[in-house]
C-alpha atoms as a PDB file:
ATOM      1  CA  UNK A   1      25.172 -19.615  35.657  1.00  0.00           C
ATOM      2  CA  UNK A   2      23.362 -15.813  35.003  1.00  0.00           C
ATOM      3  CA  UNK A   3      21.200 -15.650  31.984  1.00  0.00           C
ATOM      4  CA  UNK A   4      23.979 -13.867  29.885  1.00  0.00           C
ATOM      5  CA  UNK A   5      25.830 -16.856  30.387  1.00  0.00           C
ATOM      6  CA  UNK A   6      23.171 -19.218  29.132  1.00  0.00           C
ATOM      7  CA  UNK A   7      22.028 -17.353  26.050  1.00  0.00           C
ATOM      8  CA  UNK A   8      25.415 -16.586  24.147  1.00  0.00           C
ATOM      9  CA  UNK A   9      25.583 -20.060  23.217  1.00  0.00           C
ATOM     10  CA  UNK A  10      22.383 -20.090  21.427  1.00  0.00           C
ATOM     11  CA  UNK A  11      23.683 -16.618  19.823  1.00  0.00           C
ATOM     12  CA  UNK A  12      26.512 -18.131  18.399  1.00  0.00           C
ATOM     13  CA  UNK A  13      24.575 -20.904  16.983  1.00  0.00           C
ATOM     14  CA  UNK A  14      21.473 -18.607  15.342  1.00  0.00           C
ATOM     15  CA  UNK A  15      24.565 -16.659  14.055  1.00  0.00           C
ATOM     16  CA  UNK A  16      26.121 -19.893  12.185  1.00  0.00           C
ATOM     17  CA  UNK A  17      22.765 -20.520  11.279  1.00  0.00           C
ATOM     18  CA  UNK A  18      22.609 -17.513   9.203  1.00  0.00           C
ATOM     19  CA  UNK A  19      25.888 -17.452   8.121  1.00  0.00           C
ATOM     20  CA  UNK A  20      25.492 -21.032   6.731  1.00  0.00           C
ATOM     21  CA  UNK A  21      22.164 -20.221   5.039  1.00  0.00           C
ATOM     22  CA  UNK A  22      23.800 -17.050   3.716  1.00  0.00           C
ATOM     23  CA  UNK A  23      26.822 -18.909   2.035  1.00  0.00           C
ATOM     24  CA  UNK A  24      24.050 -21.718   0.512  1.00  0.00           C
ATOM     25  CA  UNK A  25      22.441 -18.989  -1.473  1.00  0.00           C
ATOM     26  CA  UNK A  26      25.688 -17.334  -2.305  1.00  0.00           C
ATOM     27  CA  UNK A  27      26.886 -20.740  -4.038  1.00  0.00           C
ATOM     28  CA  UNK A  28      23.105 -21.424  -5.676  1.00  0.00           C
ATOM     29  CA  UNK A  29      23.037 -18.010  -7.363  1.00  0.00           C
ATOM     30  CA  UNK A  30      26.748 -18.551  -8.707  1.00  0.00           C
ATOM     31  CA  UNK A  31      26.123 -21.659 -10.111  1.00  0.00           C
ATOM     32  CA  UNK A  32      22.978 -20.013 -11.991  1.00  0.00           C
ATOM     33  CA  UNK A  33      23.645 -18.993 -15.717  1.00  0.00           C
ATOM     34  CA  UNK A  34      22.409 -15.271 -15.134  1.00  0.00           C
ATOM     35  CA  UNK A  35      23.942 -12.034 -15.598  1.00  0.00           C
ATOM     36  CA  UNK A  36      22.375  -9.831 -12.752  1.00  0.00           C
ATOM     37  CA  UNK A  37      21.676  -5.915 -13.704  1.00  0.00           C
ATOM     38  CA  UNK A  38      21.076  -3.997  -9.956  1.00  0.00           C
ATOM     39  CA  UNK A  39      22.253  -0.653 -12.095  1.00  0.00           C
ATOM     40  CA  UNK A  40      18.633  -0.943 -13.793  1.00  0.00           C
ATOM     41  CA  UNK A  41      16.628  -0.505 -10.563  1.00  0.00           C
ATOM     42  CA  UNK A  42      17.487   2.731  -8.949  1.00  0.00           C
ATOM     43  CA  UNK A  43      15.874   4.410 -11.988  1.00  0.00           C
ATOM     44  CA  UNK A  44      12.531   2.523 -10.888  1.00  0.00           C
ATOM     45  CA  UNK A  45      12.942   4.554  -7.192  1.00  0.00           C
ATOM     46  CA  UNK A  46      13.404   8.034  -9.014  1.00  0.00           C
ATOM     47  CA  UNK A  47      14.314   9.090 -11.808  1.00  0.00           C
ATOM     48  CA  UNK A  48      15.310  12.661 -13.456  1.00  0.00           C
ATOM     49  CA  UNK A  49      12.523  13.508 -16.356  1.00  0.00           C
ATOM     50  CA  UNK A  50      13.049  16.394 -18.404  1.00  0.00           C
ATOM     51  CA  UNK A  51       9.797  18.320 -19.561  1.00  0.00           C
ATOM     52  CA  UNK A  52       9.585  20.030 -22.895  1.00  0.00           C
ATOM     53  CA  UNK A  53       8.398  23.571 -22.686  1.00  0.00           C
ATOM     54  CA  UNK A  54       6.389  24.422 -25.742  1.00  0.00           C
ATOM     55  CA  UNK A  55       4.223  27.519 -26.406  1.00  0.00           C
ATOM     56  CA  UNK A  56       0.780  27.554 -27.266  1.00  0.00           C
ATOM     57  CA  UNK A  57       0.785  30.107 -29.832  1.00  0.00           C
ATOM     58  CA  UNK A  58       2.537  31.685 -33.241  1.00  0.00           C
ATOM     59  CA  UNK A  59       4.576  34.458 -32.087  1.00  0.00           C
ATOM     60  CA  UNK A  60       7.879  36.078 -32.016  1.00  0.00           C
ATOM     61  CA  UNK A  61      10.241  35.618 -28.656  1.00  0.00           C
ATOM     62  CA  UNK A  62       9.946  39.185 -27.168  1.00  0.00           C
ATOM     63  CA  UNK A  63      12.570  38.892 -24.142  1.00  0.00           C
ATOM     64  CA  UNK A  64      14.703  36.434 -22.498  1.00  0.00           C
ATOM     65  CA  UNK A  65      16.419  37.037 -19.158  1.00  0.00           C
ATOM     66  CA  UNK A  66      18.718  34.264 -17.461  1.00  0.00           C
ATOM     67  CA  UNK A  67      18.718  34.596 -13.829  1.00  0.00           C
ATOM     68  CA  UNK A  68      21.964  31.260 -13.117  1.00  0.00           C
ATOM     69  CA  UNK A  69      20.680  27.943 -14.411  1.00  0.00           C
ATOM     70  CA  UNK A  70      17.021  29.395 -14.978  1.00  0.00           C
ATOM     71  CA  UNK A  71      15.753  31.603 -18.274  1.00  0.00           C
ATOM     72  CA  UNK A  72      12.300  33.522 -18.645  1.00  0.00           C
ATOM     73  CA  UNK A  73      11.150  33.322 -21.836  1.00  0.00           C
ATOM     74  CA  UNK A  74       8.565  35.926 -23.209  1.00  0.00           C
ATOM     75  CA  UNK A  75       6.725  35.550 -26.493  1.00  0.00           C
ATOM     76  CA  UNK A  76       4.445  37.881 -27.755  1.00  0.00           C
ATOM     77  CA  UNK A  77       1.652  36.455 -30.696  1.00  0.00           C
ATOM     78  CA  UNK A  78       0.522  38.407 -33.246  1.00  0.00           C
ATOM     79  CA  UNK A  79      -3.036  40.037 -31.559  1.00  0.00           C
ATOM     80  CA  UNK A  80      -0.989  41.208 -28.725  1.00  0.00           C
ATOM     81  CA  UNK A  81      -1.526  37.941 -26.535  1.00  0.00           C
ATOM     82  CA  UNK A  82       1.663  37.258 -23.687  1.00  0.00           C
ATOM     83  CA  UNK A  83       3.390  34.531 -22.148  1.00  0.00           C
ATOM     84  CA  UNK A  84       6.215  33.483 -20.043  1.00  0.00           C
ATOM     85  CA  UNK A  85       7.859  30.600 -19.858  1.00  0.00           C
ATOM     86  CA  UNK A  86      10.828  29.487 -17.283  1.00  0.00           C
ATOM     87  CA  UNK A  87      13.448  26.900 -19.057  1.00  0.00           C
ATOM     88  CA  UNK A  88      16.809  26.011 -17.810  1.00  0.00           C
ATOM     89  CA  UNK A  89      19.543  28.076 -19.677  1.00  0.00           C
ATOM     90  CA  UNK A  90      21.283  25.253 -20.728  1.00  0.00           C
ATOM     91  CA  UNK A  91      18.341  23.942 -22.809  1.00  0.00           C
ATOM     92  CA  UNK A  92      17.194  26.926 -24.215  1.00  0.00           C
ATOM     93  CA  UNK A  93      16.771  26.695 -28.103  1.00  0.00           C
ATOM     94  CA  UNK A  94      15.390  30.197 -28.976  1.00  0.00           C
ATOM     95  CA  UNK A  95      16.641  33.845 -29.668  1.00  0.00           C
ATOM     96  CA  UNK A  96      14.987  37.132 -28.900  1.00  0.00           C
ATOM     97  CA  UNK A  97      13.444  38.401 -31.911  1.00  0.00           C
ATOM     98  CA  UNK A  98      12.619  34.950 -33.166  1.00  0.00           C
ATOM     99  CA  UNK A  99       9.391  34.092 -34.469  1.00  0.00           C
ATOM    100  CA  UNK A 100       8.216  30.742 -33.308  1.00  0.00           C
ATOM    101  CA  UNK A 101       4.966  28.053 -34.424  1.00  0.00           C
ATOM    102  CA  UNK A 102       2.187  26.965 -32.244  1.00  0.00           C
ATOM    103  CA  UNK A 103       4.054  23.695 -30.456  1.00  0.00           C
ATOM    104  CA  UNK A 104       7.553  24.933 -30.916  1.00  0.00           C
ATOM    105  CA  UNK A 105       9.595  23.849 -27.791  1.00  0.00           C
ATOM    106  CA  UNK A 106      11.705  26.882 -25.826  1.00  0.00           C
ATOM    107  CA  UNK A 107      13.396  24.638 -23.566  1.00  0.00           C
ATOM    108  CA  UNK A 108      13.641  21.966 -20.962  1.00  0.00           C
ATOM    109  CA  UNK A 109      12.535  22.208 -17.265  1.00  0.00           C
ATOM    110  CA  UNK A 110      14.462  18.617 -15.256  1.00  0.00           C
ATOM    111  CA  UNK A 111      13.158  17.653 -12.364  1.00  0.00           C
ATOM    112  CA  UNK A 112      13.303  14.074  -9.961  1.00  0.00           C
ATOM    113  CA  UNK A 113       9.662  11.847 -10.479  1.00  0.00           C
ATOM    114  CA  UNK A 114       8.945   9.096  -8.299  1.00  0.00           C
ATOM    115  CA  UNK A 115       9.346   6.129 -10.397  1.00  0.00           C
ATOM    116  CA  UNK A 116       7.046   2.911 -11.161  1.00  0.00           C
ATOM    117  CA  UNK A 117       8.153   0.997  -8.130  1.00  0.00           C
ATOM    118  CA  UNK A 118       7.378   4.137  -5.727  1.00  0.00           C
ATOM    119  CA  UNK A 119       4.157   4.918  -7.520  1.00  0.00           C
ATOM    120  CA  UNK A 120       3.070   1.286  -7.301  1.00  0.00           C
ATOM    121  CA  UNK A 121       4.054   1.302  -3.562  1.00  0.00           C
ATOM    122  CA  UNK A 122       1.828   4.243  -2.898  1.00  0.00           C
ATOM    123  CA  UNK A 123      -1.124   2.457  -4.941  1.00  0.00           C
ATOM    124  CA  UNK A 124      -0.845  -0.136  -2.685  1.00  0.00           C
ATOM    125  CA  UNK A 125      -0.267   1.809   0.645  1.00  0.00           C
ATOM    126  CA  UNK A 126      -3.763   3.843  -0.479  1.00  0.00           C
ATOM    127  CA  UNK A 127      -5.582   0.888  -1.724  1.00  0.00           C
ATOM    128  CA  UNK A 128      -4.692  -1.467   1.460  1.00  0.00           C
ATOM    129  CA  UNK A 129      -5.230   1.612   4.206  1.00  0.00           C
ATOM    130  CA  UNK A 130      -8.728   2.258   2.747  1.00  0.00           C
ATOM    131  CA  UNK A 131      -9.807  -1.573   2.333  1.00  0.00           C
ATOM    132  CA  UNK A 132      -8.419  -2.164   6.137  1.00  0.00           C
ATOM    133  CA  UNK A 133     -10.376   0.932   7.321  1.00  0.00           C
ATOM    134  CA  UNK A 134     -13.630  -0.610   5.985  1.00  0.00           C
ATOM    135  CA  UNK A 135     -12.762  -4.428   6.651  1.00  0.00           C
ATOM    136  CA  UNK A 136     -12.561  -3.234  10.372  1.00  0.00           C
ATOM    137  CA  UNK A 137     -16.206  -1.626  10.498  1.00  0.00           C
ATOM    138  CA  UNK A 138     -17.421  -4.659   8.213  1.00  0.00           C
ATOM    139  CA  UNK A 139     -15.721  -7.012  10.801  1.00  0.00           C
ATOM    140  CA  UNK A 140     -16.776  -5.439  13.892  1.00  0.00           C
ATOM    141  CA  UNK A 141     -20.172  -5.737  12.837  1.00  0.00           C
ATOM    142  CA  UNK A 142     -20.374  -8.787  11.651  1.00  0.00           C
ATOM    143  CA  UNK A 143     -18.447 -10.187  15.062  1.00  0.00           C
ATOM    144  CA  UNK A 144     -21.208  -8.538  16.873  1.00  0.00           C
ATOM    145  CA  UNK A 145     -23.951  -9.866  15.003  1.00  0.00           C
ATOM    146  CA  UNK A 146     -22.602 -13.380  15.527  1.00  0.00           C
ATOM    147  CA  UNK A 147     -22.238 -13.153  19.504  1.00  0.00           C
ATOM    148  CA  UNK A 148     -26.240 -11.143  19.210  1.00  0.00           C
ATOM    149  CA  UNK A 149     -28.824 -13.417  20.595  1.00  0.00           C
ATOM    150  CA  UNK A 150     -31.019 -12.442  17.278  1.00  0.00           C
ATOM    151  CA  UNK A 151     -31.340 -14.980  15.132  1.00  0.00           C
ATOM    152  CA  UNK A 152     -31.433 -13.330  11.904  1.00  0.00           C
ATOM    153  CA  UNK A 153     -28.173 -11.320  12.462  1.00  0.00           C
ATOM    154  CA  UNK A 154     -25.885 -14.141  13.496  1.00  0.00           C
ATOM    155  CA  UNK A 155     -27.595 -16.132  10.096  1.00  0.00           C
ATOM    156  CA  UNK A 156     -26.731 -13.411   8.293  1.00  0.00           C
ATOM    157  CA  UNK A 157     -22.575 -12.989   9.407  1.00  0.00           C
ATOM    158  CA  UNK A 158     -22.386 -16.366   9.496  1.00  0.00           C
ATOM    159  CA  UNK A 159     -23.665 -17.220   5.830  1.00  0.00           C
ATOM    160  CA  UNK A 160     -21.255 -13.712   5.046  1.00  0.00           C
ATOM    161  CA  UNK A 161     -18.241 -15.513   6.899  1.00  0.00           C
ATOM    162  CA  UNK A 162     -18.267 -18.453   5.801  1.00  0.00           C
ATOM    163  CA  UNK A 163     -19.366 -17.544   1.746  1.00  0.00           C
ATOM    164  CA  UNK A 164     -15.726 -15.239   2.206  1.00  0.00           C
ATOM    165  CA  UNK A 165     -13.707 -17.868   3.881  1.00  0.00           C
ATOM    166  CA  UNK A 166     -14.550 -20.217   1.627  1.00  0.00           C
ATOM    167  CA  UNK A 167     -13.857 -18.833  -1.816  1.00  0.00           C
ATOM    168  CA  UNK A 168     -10.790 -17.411  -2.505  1.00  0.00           C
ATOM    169  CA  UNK A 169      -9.960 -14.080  -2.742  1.00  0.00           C
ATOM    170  CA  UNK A 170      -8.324 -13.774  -6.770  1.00  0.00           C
ATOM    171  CA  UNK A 171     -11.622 -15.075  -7.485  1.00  0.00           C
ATOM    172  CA  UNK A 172     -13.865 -13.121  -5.892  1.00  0.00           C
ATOM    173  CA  UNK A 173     -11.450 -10.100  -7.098  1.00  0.00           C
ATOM    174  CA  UNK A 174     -12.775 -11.940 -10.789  1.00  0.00           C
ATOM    175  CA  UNK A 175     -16.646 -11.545  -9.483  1.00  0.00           C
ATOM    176  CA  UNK A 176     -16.333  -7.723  -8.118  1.00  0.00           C
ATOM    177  CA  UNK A 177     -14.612  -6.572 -11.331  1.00  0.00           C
ATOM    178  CA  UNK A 178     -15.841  -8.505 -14.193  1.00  0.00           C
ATOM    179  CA  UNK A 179     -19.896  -8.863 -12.390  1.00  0.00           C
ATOM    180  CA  UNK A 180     -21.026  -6.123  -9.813  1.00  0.00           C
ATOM    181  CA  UNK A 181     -18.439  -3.759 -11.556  1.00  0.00           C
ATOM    182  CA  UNK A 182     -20.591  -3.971 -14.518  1.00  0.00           C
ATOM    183  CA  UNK A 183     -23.790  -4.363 -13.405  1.00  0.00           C
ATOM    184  CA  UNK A 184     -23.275  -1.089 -10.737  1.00  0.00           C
ATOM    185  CA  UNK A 185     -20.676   0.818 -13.073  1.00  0.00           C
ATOM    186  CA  UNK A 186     -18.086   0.136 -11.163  1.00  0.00           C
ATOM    187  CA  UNK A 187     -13.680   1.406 -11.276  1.00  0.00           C
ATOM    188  CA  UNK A 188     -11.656  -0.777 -10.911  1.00  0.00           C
ATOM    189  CA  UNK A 189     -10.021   0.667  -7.891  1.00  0.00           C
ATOM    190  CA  UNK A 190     -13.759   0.438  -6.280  1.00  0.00           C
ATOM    191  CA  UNK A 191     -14.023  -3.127  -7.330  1.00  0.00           C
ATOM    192  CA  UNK A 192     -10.640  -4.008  -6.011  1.00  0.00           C
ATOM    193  CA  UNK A 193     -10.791  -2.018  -2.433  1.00  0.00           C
ATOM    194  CA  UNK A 194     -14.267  -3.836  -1.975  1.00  0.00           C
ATOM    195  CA  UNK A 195     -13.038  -7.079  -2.653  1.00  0.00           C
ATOM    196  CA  UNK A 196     -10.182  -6.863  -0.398  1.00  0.00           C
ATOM    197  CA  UNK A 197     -12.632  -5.411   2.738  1.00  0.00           C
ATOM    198  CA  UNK A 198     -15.415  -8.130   2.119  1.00  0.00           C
ATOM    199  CA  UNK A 199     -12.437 -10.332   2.334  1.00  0.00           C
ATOM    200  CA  UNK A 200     -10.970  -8.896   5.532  1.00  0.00           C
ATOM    201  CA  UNK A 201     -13.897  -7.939   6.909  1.00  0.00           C
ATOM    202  CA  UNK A 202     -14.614 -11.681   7.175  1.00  0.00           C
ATOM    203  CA  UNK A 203     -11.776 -12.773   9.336  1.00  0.00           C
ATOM    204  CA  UNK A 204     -11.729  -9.885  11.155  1.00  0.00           C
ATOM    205  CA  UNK A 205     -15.474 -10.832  12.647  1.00  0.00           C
ATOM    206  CA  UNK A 206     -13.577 -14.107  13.379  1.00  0.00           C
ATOM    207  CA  UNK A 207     -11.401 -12.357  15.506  1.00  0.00           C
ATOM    208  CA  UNK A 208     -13.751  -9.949  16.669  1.00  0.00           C
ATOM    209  CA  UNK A 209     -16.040 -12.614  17.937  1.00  0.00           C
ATOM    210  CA  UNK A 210     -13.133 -14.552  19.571  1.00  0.00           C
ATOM    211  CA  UNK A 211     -12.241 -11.488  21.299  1.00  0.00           C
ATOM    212  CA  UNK A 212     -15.520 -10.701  22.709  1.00  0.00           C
ATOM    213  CA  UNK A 213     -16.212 -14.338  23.821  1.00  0.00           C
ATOM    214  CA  UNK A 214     -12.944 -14.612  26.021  1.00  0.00           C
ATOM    215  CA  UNK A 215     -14.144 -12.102  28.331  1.00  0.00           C
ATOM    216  CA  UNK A 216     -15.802 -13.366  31.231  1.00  0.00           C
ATOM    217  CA  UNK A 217     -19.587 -13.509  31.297  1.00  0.00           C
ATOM    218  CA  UNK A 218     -18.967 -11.768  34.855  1.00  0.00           C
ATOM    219  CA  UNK A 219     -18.162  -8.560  33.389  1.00  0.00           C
ATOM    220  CA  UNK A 220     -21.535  -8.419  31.341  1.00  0.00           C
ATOM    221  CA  UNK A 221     -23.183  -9.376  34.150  1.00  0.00           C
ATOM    222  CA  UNK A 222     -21.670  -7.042  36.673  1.00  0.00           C
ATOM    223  CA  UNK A 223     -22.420  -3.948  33.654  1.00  0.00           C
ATOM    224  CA  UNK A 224     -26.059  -4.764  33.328  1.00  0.00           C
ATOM    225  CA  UNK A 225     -26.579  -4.966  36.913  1.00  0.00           C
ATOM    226  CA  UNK A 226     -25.457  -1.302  37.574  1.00  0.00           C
ATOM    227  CA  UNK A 227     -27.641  -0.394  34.701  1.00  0.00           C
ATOM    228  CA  UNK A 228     -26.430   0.256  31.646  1.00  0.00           C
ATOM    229  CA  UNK A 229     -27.948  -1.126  28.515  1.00  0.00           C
ATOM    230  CA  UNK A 230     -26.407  -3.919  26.051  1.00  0.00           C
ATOM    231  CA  UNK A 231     -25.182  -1.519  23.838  1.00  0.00           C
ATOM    232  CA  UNK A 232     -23.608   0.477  26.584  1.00  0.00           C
ATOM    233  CA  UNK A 233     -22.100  -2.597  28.060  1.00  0.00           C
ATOM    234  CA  UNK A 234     -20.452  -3.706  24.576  1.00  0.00           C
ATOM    235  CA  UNK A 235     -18.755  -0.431  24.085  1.00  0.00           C
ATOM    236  CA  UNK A 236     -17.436   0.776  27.147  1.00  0.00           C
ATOM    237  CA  UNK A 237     -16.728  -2.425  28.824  1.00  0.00           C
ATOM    238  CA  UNK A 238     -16.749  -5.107  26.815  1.00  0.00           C
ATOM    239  CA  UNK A 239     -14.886  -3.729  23.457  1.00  0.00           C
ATOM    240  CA  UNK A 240     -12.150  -2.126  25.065  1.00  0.00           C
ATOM    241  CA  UNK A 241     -11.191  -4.974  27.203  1.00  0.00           C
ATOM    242  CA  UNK A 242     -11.484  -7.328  23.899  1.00  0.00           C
ATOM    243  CA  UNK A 243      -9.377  -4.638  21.595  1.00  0.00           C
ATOM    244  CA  UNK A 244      -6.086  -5.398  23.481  1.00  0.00           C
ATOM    245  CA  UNK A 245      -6.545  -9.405  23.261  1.00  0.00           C
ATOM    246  CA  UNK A 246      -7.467  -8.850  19.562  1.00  0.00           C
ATOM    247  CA  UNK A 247      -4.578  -6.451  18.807  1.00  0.00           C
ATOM    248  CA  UNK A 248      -2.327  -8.952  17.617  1.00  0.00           C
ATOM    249  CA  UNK A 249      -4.117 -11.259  15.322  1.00  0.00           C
ATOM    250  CA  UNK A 250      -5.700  -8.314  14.013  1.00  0.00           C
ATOM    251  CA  UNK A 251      -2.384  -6.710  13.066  1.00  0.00           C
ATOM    252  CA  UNK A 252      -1.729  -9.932  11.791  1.00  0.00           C
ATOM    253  CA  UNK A 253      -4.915  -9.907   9.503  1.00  0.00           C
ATOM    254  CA  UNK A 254      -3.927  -5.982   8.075  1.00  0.00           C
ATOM    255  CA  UNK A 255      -0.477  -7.595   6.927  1.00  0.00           C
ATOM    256  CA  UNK A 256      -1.649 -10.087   5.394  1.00  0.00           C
ATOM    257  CA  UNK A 257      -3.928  -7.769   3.546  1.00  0.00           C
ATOM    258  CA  UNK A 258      -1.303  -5.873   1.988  1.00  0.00           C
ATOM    259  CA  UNK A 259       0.306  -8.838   0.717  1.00  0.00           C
ATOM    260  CA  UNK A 260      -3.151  -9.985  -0.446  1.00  0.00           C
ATOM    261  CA  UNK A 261      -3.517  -6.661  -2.407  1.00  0.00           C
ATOM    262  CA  UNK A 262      -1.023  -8.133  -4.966  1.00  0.00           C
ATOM    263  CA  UNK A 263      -3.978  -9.729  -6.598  1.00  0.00           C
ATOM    264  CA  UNK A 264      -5.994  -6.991  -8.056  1.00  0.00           C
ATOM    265  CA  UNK A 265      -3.215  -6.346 -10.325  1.00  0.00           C
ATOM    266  CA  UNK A 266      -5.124  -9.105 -11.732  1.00  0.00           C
ATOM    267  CA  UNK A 267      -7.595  -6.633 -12.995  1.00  0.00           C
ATOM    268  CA  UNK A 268      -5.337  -3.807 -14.122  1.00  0.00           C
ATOM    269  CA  UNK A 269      -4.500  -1.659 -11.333  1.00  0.00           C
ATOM    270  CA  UNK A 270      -0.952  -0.447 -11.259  1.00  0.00           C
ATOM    271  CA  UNK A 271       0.104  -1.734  -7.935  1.00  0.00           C
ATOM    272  CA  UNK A 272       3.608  -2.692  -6.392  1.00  0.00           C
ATOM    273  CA  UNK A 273       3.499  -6.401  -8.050  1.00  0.00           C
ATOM    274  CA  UNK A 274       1.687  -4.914 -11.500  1.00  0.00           C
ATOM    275  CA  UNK A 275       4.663  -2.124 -11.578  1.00  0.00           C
ATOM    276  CA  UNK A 276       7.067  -4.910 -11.031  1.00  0.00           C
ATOM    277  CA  UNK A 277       5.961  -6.989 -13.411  1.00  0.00           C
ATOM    278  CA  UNK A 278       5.960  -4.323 -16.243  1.00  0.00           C
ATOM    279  CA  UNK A 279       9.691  -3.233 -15.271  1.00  0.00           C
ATOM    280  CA  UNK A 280      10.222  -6.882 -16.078  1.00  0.00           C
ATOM    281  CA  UNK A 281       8.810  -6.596 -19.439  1.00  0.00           C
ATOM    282  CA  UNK A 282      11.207  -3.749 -20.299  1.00  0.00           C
ATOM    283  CA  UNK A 283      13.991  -4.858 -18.375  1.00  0.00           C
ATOM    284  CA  UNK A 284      14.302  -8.658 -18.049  1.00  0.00           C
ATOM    285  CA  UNK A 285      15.849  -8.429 -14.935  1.00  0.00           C
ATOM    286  CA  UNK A 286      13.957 -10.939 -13.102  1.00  0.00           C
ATOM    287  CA  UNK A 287      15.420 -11.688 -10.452  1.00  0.00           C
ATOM    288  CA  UNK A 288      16.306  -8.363  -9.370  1.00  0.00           C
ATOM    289  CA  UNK A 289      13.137  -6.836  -9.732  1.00  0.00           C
ATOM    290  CA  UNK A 290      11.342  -9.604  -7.832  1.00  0.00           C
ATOM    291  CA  UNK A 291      13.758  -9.669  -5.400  1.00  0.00           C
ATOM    292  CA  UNK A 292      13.450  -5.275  -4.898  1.00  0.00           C
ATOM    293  CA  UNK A 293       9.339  -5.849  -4.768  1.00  0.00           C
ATOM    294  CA  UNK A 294       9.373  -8.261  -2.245  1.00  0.00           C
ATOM    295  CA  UNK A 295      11.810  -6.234   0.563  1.00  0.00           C
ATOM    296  CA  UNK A 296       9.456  -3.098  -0.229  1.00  0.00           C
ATOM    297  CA  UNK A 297       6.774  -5.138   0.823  1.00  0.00           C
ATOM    298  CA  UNK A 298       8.798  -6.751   3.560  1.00  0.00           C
ATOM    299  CA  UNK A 299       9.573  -2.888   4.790  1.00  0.00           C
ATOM    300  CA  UNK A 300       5.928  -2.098   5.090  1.00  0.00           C
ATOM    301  CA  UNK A 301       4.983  -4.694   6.901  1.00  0.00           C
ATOM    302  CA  UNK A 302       7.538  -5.036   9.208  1.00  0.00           C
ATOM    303  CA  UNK A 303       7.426  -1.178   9.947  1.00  0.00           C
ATOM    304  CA  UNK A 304       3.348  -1.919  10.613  1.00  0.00           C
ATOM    305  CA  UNK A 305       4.511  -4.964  12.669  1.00  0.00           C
ATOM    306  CA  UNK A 306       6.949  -2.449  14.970  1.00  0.00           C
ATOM    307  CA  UNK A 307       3.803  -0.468  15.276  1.00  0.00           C
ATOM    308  CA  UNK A 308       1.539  -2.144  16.585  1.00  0.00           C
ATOM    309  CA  UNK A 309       4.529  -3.680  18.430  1.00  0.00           C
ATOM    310  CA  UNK A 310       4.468  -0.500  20.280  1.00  0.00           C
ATOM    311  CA  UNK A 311       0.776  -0.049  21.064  1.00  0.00           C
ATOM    312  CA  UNK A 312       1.245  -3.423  22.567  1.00  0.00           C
ATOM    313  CA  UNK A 313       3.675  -2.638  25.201  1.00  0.00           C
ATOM    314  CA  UNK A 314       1.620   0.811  26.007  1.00  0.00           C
ATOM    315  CA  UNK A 315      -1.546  -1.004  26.139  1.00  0.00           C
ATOM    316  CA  UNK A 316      -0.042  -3.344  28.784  1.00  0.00           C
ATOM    317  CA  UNK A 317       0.835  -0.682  31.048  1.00  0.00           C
ATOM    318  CA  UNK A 318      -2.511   0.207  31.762  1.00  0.00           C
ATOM    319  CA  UNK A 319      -2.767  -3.739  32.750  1.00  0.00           C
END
């Protein structure tokens, strides 16, 4: 029997799997008393905003050309002062030779805005990318200073380790916001980026540490004997070899941080879950909101999963 032959019946079964798991939450959601309103969320995505064009003067409407669907507007004030503004022709409200008030509005300019849910989803993009950038320098050295022979520096990641792994991270969100934000003057959006390093930064010495300490003594050994100083040793021997062991749980560690970024909409900033939760407020679709939020947060991190994915299979084929 080939291996085709062996693995279709498993196939067949993870298919009925599905299938059965997919008609159980069919029949829950029908029995629920809920009337479901998808036709609210694509306005979340984008939407199409029209901006009133108002002029900043008292004057009189000099000239108007229409060029298609767009019209220049010129309006002259009384000391001689000019300016031009573009409106579509289909919302223009003026004449030539009309005289017009300070705030007046010409016309409307449309154009496609990202909505709440994108703008949330770039919030936390921005905020997670900068507090994984800094969680790995904060990790790296404090996984070094835990393998150092120094006393003092593997005291000092271990009592930082184990102070972050130990607390959790909504409330040390709570401590960076509400106490070093006002003791330093601190945003919000510094407060929440440093609470989410210090709290990556821990398990990422963790695996930093781990990663080191499964490479052979021999190597270190073999390093220093041709010369080269500790320092020298750890990053061009060492570190390298210890990156591609670490790769995965460290991938791991980044997703996990951008679900974990959820929680400084606790303090106020407008991320993917605080966006959501304000649609919600509007909206009262529930369910569908929830439901959108957590597959854009599923997309993320499965397209950071595929990445790494690949620098997997091209680091191994230098193995």
């Amino acid at each position: 029997m080939n291996t085709a032959e062996r693995v279709w019946p498993w196939k067949v079964l993870l298919a009925f799997i599905l299938i059965l798991t997919a008609a159980g939450t069919w029949g829950a959601v029908k029995k629920i008393d809920y009337h479901w309103r998808w036709y609210r969320v694509p306005q979340y995505f984008f939407y199409h905003a029209e901006d009133a064009q108002k002029i900043p003067f008292d004057g009189t409407v000099s000239t108007i050309v229409t060029d298609g669907k767009m019209a220049t507007v010129t309006l002259t004030s009384e000391d001689s002062q000019v300016v031009t503004e573009k409106v579509e022709t289909e919302s223009l409200k003026v004449s030539e030779g009309e005289s017009l008030f300070e705030g007046d509005t010409v016309g409307f300019v449309s154009q496609w805005r990202l909505g709440p849910l994108m703008n949330g989803l770039w919030t936390t993009m921005w905020l997670s990318a900068i507090a994984s950038v800094f969680a790995l320098i904060l990790g790296l050295v404090a996984g070094l200073a835990k393998v150092s022979k120094n006393y003092t520096l593997r005291g000092l990641a271990m009592i930082y380790v184990e102070c972050i792994r130990g607390t959790p991270l909504l409330v040390q969100i709570f401590i960076a916001y509400f106490f070093l934000g006002t003791v330093f003057n601190l945003s919000r959006n510094v407060c929440g980026v440093g609470a989410l390093a210090l709290f990556a930064g821990a398990y990422v010495a963790e695996i930093v540490r781990a990663g080191i300490q499964a490479i052979p003594p021999g190597q270190t050994e073999a390093a220093r004997s041709l010369g080269m100083t500790m320092p020298q040793t750890m990053m061009d021997i060492i570190l390298p070899q210890a990156f591609k062991k670490i790769l995965p749980p460290l991938s791991g560690q980044f997703i996990s941080l951008i679900k974990d970024s959820s929680l400084v909409s606790v303090i106020a900033i407008t991320d993917l879950t605080k966006s959501g939760r304000e649609i919600i407020t509007s909206t009262f679709a529930t369910f569908e909101v929830w439901l959108v939020v957590a597959a854009m947060y599923l997309l993320v991190t499965s397209l950071l999963s595929q990445i790494v994915f690949y620098m997997e299979r091209r680091l191994a084929v230098s193995d």
